[in-house]
C-alpha atoms as a PDB file:
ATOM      1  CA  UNK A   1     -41.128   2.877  30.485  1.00  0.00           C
ATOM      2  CA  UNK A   2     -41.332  -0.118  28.099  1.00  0.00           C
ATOM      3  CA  UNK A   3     -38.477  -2.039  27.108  1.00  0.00           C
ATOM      4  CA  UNK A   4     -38.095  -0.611  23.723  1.00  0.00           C
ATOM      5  CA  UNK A   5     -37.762   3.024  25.478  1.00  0.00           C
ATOM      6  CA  UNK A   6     -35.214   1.620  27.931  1.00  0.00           C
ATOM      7  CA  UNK A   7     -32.966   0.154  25.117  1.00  0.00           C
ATOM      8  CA  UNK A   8     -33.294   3.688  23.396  1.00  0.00           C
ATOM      9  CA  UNK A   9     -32.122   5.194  26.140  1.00  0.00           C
ATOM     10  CA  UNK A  10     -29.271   3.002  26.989  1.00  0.00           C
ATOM     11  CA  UNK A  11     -28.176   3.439  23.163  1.00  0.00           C
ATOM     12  CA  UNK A  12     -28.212   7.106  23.445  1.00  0.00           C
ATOM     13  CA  UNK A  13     -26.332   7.419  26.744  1.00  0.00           C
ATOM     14  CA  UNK A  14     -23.770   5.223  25.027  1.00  0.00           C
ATOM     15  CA  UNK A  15     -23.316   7.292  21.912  1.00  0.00           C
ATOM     16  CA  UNK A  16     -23.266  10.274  23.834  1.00  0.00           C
ATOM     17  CA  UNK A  17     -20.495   8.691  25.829  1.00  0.00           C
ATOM     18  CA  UNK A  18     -18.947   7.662  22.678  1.00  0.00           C
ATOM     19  CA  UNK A  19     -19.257  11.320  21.137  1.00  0.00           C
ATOM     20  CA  UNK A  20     -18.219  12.953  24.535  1.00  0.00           C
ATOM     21  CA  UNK A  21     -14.538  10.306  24.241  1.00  0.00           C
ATOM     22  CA  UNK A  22     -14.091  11.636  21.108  1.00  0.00           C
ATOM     23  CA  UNK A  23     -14.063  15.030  21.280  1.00  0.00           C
ATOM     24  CA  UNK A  24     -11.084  17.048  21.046  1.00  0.00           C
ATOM     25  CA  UNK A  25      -9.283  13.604  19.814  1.00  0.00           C
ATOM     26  CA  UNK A  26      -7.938  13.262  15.721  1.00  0.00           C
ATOM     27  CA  UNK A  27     -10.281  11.076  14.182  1.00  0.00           C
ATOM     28  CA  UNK A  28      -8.906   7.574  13.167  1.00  0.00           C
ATOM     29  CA  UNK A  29     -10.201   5.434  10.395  1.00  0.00           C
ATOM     30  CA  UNK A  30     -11.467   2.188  11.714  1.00  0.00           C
ATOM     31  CA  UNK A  31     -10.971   0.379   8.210  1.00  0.00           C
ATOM     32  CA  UNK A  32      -7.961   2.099   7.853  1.00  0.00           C
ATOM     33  CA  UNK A  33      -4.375   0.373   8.323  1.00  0.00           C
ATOM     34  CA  UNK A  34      -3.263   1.002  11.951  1.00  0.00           C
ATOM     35  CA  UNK A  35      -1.056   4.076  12.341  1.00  0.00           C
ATOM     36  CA  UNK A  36      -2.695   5.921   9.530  1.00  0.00           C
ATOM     37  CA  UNK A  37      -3.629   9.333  10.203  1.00  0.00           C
ATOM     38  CA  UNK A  38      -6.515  11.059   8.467  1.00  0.00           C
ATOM     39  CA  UNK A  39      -5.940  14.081  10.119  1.00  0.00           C
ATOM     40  CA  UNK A  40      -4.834  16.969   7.317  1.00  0.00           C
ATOM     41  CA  UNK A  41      -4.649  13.991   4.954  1.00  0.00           C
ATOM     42  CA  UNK A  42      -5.242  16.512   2.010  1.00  0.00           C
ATOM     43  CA  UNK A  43      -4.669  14.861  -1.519  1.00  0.00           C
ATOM     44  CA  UNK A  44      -2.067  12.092  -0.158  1.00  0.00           C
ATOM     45  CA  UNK A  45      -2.276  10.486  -4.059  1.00  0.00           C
ATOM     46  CA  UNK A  46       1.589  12.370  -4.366  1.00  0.00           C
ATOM     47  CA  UNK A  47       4.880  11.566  -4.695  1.00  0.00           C
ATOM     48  CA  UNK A  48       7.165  12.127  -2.041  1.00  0.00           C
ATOM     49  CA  UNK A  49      10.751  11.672  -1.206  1.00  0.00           C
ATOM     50  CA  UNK A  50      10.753   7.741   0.260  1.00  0.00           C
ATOM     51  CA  UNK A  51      14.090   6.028   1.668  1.00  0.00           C
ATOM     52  CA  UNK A  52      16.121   4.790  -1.530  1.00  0.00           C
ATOM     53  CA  UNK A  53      17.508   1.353   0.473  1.00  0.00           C
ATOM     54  CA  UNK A  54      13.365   0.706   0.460  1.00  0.00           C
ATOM     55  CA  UNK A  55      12.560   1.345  -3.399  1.00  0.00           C
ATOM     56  CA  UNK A  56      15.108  -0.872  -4.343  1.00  0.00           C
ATOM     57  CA  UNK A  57      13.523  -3.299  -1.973  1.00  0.00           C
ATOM     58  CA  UNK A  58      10.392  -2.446  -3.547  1.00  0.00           C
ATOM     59  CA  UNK A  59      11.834  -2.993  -7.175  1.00  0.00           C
ATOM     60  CA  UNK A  60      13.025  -5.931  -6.481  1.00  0.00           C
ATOM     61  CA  UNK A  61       9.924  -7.515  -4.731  1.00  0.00           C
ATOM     62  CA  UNK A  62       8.878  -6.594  -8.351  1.00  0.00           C
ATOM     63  CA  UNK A  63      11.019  -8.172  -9.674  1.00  0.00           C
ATOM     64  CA  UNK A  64      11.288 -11.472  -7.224  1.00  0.00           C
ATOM     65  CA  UNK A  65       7.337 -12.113  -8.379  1.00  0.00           C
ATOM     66  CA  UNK A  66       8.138 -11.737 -12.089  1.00  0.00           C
ATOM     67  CA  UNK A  67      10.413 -14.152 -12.053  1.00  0.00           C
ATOM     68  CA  UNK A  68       9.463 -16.636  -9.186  1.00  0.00           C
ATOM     69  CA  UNK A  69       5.369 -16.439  -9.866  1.00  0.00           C
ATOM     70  CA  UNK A  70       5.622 -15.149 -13.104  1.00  0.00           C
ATOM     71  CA  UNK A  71       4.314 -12.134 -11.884  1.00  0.00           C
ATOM     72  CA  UNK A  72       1.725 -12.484  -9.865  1.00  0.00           C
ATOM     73  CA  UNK A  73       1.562 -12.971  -6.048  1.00  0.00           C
ATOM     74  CA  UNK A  74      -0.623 -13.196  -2.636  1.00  0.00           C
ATOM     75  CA  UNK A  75       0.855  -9.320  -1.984  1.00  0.00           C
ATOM     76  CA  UNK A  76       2.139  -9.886   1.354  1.00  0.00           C
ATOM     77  CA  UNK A  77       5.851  -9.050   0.596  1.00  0.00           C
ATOM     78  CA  UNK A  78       4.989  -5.675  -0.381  1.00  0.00           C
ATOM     79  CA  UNK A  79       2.857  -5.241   1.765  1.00  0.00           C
ATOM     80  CA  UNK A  80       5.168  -5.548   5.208  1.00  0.00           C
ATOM     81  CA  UNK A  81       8.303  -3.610   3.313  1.00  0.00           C
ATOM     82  CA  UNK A  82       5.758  -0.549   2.715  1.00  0.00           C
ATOM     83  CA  UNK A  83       4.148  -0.875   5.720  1.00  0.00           C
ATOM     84  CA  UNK A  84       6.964  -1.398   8.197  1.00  0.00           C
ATOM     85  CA  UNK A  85       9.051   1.443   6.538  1.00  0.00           C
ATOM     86  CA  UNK A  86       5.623   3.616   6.696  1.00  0.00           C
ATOM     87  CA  UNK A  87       5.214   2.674  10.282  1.00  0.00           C
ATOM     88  CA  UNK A  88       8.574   4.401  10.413  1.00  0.00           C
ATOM     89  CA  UNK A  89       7.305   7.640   9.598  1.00  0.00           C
ATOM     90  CA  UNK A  90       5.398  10.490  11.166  1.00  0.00           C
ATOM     91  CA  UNK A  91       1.295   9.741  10.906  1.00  0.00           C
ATOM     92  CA  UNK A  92       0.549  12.731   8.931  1.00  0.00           C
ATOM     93  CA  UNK A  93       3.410  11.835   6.465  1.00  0.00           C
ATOM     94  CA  UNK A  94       2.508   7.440   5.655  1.00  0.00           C
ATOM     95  CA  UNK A  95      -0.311   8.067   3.182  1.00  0.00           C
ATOM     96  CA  UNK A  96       1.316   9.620   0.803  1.00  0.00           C
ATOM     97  CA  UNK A  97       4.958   8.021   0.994  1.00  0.00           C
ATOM     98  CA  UNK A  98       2.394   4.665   1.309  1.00  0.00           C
ATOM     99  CA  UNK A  99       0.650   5.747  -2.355  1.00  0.00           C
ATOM    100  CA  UNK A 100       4.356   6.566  -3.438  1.00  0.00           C
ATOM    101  CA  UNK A 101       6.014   3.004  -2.640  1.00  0.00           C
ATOM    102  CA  UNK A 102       2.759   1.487  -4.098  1.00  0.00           C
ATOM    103  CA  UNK A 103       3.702   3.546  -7.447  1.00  0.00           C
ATOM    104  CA  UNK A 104       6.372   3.095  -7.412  1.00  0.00           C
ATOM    105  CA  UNK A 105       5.808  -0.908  -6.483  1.00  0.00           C
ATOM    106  CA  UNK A 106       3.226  -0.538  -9.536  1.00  0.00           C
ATOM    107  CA  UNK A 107       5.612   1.106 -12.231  1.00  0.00           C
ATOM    108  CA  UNK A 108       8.629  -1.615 -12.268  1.00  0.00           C
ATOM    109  CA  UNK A 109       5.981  -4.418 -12.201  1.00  0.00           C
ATOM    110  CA  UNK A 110       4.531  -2.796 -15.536  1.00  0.00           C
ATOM    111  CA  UNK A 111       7.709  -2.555 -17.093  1.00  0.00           C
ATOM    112  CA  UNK A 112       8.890  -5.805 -15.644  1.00  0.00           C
ATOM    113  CA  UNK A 113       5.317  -7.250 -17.609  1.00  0.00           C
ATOM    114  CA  UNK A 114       6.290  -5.110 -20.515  1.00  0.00           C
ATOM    115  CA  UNK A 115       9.848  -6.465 -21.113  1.00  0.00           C
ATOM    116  CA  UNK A 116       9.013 -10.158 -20.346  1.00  0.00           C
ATOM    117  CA  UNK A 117       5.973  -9.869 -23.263  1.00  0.00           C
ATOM    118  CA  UNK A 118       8.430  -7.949 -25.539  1.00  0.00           C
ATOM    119  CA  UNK A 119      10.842 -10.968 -25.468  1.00  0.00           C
ATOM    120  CA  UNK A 120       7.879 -13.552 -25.602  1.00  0.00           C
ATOM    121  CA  UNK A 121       4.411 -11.983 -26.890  1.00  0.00           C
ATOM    122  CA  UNK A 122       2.074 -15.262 -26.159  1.00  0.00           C
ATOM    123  CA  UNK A 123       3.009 -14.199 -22.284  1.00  0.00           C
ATOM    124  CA  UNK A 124       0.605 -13.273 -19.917  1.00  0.00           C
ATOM    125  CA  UNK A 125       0.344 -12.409 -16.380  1.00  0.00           C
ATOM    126  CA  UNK A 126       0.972 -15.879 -14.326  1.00  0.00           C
ATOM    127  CA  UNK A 127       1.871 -17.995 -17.678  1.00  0.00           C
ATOM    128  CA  UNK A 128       4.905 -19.683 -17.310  1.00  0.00           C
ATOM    129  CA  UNK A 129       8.064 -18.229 -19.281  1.00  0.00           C
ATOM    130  CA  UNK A 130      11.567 -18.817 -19.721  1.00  0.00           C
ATOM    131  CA  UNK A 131      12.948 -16.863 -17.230  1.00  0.00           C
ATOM    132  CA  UNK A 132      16.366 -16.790 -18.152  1.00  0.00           C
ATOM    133  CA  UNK A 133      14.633 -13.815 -20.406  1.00  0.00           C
ATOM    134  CA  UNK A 134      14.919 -11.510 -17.150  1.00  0.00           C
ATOM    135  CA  UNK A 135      18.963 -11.671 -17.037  1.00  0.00           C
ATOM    136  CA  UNK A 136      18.700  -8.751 -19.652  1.00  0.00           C
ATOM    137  CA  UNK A 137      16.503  -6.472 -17.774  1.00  0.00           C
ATOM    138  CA  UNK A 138      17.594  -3.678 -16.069  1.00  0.00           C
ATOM    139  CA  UNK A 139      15.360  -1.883 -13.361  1.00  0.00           C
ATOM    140  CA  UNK A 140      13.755   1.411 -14.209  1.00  0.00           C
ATOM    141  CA  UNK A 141      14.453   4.738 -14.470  1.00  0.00           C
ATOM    142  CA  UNK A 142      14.739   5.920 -10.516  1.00  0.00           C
ATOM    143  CA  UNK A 143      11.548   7.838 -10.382  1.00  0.00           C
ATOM    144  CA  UNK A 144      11.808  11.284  -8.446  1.00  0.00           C
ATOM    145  CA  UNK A 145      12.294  10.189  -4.803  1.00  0.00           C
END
């Protein structure tokens, strides 16, 4: 046997080893964040009914970046609230309240972006601004949660 054949060999005992583990086990997304369950995932791109205390943490991450970074940030904020209150959850049920938070994340940032450039229309994303502009603002319409 020549050394080539020997490292075949090796590499299929391995995967069959591998294959054999797996069996009978819910597959879990190695690129995936940690607790995520694939399994039944369906179309997870849905609202669902999230904790209220956390979307108006959400909303006012939101609105924290708007008016300490001018609306942008590095992301980690949101990031823990949505994934320690998804963590929370069963597996089959953090996609979708994951996509939800996001949305909802996504939604008051827009309008947050929308009101600032109504009051001063040279703004952009990250530009400086007055932000004494954001004491009239009121959050957005709660969204079905």
């Amino acid at each position: 046997m020549t050394i080539t054949q020997m490292v075949q060999s090796q590499q299929r005992q391995r995967i069959g080893e591998l294959v054999q583990k797996q069996q009978d086990k819910p597959h879990i997304n190695p690129y995936g964040t940690p607790g995520m369950s694939l399994n039944d995932a369906g179309d997870y791109r849905k609202m669902v009914p999230v904790d209220k205390s956390v979307v108006q943490q959400v909303k006012q991450i939101a609105f924290n970046h708007m008016k300490n970074s001018y609306g942008v940030s590095d992301g980690e904020d949101i990031s823990k609230v949505i994934r320690d209150y998804t963590m929370s959850l069963a597996p089959e049920k953090r996609l979708s309240a994951s996509w939800t938070l996001n949305e909802i994340f996504q939604s008051e940032a827009t309008r947050l972006g929308e009101f600032v450039h109504q009051q001063d229309p040279n703004w952009n994303w990250g530009k400086p601004f007055d932000i004494s502009i954001l004491d009239d603002y009121r959050q957005g319409v709660d969204m079905q949660v």
